[in-house]
C-alpha atoms as a PDB file:
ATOM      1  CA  UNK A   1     115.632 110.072  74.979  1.00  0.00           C
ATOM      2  CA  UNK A   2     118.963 111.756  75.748  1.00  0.00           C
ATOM      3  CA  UNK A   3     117.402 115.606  75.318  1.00  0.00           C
ATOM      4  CA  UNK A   4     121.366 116.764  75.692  1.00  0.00           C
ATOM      5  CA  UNK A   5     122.742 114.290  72.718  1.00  0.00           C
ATOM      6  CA  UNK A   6     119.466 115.528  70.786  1.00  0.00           C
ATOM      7  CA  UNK A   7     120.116 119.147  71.439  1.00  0.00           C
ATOM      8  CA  UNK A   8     124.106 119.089  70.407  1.00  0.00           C
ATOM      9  CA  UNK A   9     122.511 117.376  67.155  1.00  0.00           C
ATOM     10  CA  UNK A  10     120.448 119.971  66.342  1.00  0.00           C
ATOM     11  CA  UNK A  11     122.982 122.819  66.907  1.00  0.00           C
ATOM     12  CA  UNK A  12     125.374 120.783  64.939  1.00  0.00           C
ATOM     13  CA  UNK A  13     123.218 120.418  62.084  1.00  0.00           C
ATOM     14  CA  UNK A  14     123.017 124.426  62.003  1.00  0.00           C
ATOM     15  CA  UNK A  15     120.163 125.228  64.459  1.00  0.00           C
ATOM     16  CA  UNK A  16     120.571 127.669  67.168  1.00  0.00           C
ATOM     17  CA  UNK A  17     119.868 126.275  70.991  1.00  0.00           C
ATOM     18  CA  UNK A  18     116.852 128.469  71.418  1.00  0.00           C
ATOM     19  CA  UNK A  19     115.511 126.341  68.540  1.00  0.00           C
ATOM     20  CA  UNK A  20     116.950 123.037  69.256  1.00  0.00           C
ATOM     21  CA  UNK A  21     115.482 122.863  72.991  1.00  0.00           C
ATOM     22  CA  UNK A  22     112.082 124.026  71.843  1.00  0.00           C
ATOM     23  CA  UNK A  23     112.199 120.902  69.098  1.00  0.00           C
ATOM     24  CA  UNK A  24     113.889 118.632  71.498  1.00  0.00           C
ATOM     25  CA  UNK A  25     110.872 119.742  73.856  1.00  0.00           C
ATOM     26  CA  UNK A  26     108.042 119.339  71.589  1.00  0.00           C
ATOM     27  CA  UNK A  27     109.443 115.817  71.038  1.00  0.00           C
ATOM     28  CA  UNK A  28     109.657 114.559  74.642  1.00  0.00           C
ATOM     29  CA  UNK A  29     105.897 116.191  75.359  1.00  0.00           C
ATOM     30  CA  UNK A  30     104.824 114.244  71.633  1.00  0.00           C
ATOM     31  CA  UNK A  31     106.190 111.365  73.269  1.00  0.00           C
ATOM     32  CA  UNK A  32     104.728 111.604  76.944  1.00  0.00           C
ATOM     33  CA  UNK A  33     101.274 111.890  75.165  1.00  0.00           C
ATOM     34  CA  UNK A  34     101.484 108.795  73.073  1.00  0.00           C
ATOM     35  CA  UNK A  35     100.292 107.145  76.570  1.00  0.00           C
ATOM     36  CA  UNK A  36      97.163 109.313  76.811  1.00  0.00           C
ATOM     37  CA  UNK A  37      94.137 107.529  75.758  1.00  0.00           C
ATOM     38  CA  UNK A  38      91.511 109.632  73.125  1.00  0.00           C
ATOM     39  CA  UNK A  39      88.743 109.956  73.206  1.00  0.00           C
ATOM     40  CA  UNK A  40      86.271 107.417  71.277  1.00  0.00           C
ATOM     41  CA  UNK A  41      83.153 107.402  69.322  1.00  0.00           C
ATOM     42  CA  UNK A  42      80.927 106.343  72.174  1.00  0.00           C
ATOM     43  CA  UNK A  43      82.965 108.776  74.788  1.00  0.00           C
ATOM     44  CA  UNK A  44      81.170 111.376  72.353  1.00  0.00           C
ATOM     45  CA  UNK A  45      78.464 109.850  71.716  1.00  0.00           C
ATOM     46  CA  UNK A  46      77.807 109.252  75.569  1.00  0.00           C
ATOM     47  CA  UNK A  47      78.844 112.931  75.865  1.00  0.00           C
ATOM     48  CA  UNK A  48      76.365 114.135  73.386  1.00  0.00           C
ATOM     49  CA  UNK A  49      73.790 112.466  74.974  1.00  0.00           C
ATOM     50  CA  UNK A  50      73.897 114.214  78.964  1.00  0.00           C
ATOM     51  CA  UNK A  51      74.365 117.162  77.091  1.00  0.00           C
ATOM     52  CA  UNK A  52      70.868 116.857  75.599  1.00  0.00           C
ATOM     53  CA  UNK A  53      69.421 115.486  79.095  1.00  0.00           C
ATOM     54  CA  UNK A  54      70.978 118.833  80.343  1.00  0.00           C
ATOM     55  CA  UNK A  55      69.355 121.025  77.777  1.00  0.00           C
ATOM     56  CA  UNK A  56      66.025 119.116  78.474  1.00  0.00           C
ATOM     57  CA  UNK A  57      66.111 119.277  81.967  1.00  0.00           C
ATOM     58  CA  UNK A  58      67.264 123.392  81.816  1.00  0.00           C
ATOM     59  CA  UNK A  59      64.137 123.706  79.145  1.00  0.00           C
ATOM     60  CA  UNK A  60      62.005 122.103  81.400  1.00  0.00           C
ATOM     61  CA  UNK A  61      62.657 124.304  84.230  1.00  0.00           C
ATOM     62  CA  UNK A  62      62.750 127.604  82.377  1.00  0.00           C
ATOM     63  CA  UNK A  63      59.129 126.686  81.243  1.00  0.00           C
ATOM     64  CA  UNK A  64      58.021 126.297  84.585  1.00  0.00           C
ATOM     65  CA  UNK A  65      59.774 129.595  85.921  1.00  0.00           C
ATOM     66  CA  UNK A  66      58.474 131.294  82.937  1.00  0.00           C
ATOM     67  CA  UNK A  67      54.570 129.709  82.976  1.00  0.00           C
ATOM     68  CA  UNK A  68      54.956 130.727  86.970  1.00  0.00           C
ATOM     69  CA  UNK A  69      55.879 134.497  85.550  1.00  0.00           C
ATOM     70  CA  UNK A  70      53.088 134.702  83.864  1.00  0.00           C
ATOM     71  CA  UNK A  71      50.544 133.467  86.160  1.00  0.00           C
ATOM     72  CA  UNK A  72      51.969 136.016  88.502  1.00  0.00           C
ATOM     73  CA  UNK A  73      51.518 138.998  85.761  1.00  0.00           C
ATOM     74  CA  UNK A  74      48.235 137.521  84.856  1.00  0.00           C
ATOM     75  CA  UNK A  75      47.214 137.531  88.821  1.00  0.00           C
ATOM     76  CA  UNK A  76      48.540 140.564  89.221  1.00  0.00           C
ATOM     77  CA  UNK A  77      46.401 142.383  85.920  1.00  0.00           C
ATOM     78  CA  UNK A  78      43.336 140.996  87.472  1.00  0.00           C
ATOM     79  CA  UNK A  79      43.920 142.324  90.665  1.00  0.00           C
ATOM     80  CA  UNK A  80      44.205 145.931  89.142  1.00  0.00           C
ATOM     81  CA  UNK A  81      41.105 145.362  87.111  1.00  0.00           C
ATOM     82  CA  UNK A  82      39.346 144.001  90.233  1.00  0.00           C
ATOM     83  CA  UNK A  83      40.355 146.994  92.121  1.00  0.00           C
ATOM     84  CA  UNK A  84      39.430 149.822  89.256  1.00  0.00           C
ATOM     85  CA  UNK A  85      36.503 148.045  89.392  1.00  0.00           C
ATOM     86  CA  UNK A  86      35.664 148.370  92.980  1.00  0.00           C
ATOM     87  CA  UNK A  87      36.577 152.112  92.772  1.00  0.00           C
ATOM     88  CA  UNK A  88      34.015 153.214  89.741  1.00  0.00           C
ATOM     89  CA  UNK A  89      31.069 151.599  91.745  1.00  0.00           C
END
């Protein structure tokens, strides 16, 4: 694409050159993506599904880091008790 031919065009046909470059521009990056490949179906369908192995895996571990919290409370509670205990005999 000859960006100069395309930009005396414009400003011929009654746009200024602050216009004209930024359409002239927007063309030649349209046209450099035509070569990009998209994304498919399965691409997001594949995506979808290690994002749901992710959540499962990040569930699974914040149930064991939260079951381990509350053993520790729970250990920690019965330690108190057992020690009030000891005192009032």
């Amino acid at each position: 694409m000859d960006t100069h031919a395309a930009v005396r065009m414009l400003t011929a046909a009654g746009a200024d050159e602050a216009l004209a470059v930024a359409v002239v521009d927007v063309a030649q990056n349209a046209a450099a993506d035509q070569g990009r490949e998209l994304a498919t179906r399965s691409d997001l369908d594949h995506l979808r599904e290690v994002q749901r192995a992710d959540l499962a895996a990040l569930e699974a571990r914040l149930t064991w880091r939260f079951a381990g919290a509350m053993l520790a409370q729970t250990l920690a509670i019965l330690g108190g008790v057992v020690a009030i205990l000891r005192l009032l005999d």
